[in-house]
PDB file of N, CA and C in Angstrom:
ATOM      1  N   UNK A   1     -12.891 -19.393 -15.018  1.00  0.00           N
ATOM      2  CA  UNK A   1     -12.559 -18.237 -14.212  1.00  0.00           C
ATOM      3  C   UNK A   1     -11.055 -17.982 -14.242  1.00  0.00           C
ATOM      4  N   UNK A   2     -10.356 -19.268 -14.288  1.00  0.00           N
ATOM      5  CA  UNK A   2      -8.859 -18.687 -14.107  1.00  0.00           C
ATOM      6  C   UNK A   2      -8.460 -18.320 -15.472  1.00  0.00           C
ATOM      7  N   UNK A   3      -9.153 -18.718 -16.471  1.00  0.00           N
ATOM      8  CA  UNK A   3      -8.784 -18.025 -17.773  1.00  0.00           C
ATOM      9  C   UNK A   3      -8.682 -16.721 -18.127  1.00  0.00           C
ATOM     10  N   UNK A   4      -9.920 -16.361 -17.450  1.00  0.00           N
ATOM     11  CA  UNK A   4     -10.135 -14.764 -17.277  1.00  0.00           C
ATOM     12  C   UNK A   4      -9.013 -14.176 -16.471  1.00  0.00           C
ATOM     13  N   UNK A   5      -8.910 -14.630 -15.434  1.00  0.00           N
ATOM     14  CA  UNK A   5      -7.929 -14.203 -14.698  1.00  0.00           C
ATOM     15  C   UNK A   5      -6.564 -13.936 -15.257  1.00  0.00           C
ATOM     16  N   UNK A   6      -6.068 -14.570 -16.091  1.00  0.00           N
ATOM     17  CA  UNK A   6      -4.966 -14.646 -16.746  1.00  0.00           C
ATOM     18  C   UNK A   6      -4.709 -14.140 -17.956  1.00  0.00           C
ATOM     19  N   UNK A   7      -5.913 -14.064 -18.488  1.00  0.00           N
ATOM     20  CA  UNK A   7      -6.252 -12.850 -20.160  1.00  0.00           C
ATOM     21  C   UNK A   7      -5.647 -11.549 -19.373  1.00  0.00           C
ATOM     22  N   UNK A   8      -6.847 -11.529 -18.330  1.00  0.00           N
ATOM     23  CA  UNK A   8      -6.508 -10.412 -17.498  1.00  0.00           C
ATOM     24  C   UNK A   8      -5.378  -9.617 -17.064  1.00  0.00           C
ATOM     25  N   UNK A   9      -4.556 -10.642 -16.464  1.00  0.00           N
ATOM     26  CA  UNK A   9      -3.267 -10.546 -16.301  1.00  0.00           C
ATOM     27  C   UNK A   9      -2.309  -9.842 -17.144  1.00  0.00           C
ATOM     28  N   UNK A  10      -2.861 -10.634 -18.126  1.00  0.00           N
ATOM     29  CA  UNK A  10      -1.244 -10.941 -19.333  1.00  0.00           C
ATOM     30  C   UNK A  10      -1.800  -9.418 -20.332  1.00  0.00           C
ATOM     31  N   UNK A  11      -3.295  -8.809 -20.536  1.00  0.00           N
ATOM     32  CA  UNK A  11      -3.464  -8.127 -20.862  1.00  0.00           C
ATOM     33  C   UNK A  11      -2.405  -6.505 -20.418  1.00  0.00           C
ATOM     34  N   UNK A  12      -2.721  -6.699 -18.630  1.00  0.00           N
ATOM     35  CA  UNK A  12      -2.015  -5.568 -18.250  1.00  0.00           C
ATOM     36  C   UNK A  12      -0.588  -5.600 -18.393  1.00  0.00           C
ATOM     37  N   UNK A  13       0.161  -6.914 -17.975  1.00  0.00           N
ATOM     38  CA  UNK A  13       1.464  -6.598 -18.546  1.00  0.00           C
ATOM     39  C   UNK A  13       1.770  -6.325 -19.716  1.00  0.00           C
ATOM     40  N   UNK A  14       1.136  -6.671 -20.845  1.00  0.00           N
ATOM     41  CA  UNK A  14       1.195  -6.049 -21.752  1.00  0.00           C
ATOM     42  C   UNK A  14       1.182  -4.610 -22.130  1.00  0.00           C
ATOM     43  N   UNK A  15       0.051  -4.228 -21.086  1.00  0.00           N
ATOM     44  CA  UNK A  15      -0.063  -2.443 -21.593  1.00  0.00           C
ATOM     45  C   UNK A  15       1.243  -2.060 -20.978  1.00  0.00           C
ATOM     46  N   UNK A  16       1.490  -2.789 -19.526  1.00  0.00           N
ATOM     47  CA  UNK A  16       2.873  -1.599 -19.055  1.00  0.00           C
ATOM     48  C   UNK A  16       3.989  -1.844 -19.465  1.00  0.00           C
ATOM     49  N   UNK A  17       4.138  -2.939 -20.425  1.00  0.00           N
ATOM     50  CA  UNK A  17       5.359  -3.077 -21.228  1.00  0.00           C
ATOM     51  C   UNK A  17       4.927  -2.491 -22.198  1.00  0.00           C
ATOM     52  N   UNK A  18       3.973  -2.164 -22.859  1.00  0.00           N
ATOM     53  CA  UNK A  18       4.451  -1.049 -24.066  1.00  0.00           C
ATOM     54  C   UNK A  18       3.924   0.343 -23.724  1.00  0.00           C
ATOM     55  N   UNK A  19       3.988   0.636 -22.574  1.00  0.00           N
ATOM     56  CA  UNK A  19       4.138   1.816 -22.008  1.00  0.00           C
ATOM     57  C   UNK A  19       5.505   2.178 -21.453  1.00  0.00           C
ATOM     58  N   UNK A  20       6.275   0.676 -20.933  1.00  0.00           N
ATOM     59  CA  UNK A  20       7.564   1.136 -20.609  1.00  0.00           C
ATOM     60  C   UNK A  20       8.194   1.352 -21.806  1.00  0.00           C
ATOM     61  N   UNK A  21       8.205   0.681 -23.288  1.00  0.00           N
ATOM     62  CA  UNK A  21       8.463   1.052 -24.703  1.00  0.00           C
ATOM     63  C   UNK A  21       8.729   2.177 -25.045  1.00  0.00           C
ATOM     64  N   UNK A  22       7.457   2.879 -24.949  1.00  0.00           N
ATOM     65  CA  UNK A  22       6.748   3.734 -25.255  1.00  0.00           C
ATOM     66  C   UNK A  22       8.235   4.786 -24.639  1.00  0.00           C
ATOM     67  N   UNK A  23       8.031   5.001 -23.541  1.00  0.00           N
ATOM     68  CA  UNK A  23       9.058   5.901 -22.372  1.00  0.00           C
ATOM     69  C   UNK A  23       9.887   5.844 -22.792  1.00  0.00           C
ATOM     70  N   UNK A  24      10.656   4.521 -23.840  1.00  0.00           N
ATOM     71  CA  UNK A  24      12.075   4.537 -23.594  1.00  0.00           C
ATOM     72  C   UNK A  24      12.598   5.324 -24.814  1.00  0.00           C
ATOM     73  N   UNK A  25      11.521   5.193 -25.832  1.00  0.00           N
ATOM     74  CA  UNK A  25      11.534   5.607 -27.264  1.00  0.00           C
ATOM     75  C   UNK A  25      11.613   6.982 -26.883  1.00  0.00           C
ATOM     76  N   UNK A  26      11.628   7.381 -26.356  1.00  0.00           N
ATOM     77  CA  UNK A  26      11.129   9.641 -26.426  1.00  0.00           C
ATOM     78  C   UNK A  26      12.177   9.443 -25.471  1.00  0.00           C
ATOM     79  N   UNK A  27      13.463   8.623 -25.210  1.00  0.00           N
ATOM     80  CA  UNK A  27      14.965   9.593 -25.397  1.00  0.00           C
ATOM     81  C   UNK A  27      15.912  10.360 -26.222  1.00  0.00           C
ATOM     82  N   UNK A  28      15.973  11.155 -25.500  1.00  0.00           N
ATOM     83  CA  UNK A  28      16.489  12.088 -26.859  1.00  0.00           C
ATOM     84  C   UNK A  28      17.872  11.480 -26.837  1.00  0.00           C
ATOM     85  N   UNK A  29      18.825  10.807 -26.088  1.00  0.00           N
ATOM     86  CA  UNK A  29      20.083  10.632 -25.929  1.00  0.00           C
ATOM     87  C   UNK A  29      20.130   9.554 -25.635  1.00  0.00           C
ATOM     88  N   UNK A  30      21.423   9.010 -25.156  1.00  0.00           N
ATOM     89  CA  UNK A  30      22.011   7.462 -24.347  1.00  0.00           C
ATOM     90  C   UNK A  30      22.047   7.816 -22.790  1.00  0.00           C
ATOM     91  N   UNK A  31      21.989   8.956 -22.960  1.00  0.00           N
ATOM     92  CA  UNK A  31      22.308   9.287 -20.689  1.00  0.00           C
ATOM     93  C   UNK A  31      20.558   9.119 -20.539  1.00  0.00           C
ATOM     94  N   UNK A  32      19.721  10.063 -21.491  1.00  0.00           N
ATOM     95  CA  UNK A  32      18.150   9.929 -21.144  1.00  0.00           C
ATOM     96  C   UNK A  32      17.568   8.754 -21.395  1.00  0.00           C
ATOM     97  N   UNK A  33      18.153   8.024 -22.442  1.00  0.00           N
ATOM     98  CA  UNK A  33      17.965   6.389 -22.083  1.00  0.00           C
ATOM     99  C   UNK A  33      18.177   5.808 -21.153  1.00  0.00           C
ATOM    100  N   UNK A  34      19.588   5.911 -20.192  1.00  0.00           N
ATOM    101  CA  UNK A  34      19.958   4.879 -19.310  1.00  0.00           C
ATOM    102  C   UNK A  34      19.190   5.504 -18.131  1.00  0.00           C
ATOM    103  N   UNK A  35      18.561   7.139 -18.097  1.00  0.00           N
ATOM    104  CA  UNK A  35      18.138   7.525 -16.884  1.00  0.00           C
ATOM    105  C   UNK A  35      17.069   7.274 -17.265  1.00  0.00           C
ATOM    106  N   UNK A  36      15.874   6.831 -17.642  1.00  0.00           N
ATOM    107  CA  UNK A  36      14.716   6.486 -18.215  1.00  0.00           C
ATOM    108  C   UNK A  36      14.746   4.581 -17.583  1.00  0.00           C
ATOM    109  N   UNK A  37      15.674   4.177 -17.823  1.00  0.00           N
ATOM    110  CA  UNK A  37      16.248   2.557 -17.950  1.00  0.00           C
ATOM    111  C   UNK A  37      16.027   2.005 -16.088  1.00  0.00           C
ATOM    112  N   UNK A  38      16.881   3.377 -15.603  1.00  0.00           N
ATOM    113  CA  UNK A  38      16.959   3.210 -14.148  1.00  0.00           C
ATOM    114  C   UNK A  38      15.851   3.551 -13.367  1.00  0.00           C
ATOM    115  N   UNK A  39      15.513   4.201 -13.720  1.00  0.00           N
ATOM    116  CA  UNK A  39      14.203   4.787 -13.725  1.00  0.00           C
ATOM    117  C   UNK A  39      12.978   3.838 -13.119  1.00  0.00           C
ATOM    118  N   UNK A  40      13.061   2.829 -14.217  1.00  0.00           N
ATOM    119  CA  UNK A  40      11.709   1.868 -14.695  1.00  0.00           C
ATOM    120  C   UNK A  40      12.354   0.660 -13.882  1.00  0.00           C
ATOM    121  N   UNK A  41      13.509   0.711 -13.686  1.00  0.00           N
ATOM    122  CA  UNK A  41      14.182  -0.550 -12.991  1.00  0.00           C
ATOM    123  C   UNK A  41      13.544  -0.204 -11.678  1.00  0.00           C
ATOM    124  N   UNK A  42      13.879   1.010 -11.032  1.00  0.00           N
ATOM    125  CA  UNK A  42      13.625   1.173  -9.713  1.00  0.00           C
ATOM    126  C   UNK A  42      12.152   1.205  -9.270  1.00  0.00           C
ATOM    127  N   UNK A  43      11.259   1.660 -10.278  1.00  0.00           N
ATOM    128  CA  UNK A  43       9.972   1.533 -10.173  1.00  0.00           C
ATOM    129  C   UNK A  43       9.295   0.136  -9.675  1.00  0.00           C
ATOM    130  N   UNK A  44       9.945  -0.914 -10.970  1.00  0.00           N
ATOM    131  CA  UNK A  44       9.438  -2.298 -10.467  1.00  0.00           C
ATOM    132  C   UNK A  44      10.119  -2.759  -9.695  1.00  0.00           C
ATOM    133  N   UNK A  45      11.139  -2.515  -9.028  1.00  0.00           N
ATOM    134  CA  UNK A  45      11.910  -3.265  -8.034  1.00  0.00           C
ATOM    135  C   UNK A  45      12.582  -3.929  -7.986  1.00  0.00           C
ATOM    136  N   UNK A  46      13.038  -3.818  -8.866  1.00  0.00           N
ATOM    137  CA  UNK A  46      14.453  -5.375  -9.941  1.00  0.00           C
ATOM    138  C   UNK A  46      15.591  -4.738  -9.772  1.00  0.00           C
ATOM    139  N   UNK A  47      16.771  -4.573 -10.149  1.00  0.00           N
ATOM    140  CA  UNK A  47      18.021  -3.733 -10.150  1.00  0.00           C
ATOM    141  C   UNK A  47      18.406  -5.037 -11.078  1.00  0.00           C
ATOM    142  N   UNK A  48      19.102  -4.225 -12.117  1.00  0.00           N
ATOM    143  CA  UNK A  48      19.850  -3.938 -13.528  1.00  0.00           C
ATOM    144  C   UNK A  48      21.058  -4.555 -13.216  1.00  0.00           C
ATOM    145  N   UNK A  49      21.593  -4.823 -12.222  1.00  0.00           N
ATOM    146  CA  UNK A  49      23.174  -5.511 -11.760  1.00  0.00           C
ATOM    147  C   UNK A  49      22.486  -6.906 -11.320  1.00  0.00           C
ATOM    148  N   UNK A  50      21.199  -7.030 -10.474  1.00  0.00           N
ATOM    149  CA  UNK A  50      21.367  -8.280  -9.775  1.00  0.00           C
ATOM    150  C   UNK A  50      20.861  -9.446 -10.611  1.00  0.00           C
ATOM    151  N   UNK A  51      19.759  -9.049 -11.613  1.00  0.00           N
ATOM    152  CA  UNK A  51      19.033  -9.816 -12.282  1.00  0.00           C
ATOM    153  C   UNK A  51      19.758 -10.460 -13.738  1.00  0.00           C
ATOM    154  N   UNK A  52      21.053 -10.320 -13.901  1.00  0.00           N
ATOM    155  CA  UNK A  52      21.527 -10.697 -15.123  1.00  0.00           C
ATOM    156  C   UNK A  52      21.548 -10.010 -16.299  1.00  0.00           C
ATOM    157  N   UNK A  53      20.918  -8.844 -16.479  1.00  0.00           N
ATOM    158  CA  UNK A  53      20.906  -8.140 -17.395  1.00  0.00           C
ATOM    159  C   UNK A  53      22.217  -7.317 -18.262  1.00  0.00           C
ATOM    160  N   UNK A  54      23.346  -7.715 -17.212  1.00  0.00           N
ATOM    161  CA  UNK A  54      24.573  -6.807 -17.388  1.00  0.00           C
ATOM    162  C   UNK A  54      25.406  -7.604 -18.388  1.00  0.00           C
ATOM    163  N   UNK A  55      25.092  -8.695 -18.452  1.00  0.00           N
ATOM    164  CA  UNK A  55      25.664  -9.354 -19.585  1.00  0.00           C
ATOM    165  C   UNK A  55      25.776  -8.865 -20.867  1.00  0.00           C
TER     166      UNK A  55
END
């Protein structure tokens, strides 16, 4: 059961990471990238400064 559970899982993060892909690719620019970027940050609830990413 927890196998399933976790196919399960790892299935959907999968789709919404290549759905967030997907989004980032159909910028036409670097501003519609980074507003696309912030975007998806704010959606999941992470921020782009706190998590290390600024490196």
């Amino acid at each position: 059961m927890l196998r399933l559970h976790n196919a399960l899982a790892n299935g959907i993060e999968e789709r919404v990471r290549e759905e967030q892909d997907a989004d980032l690719a159909e910028a036409t620019d670097r501003y519609d990238l980074e507003f696309r970027m912030r975007k998806q940050d704010r959606l999941s609830g992470g921020s782009y400064w706190s998590n290390g990413n600024n490196r």
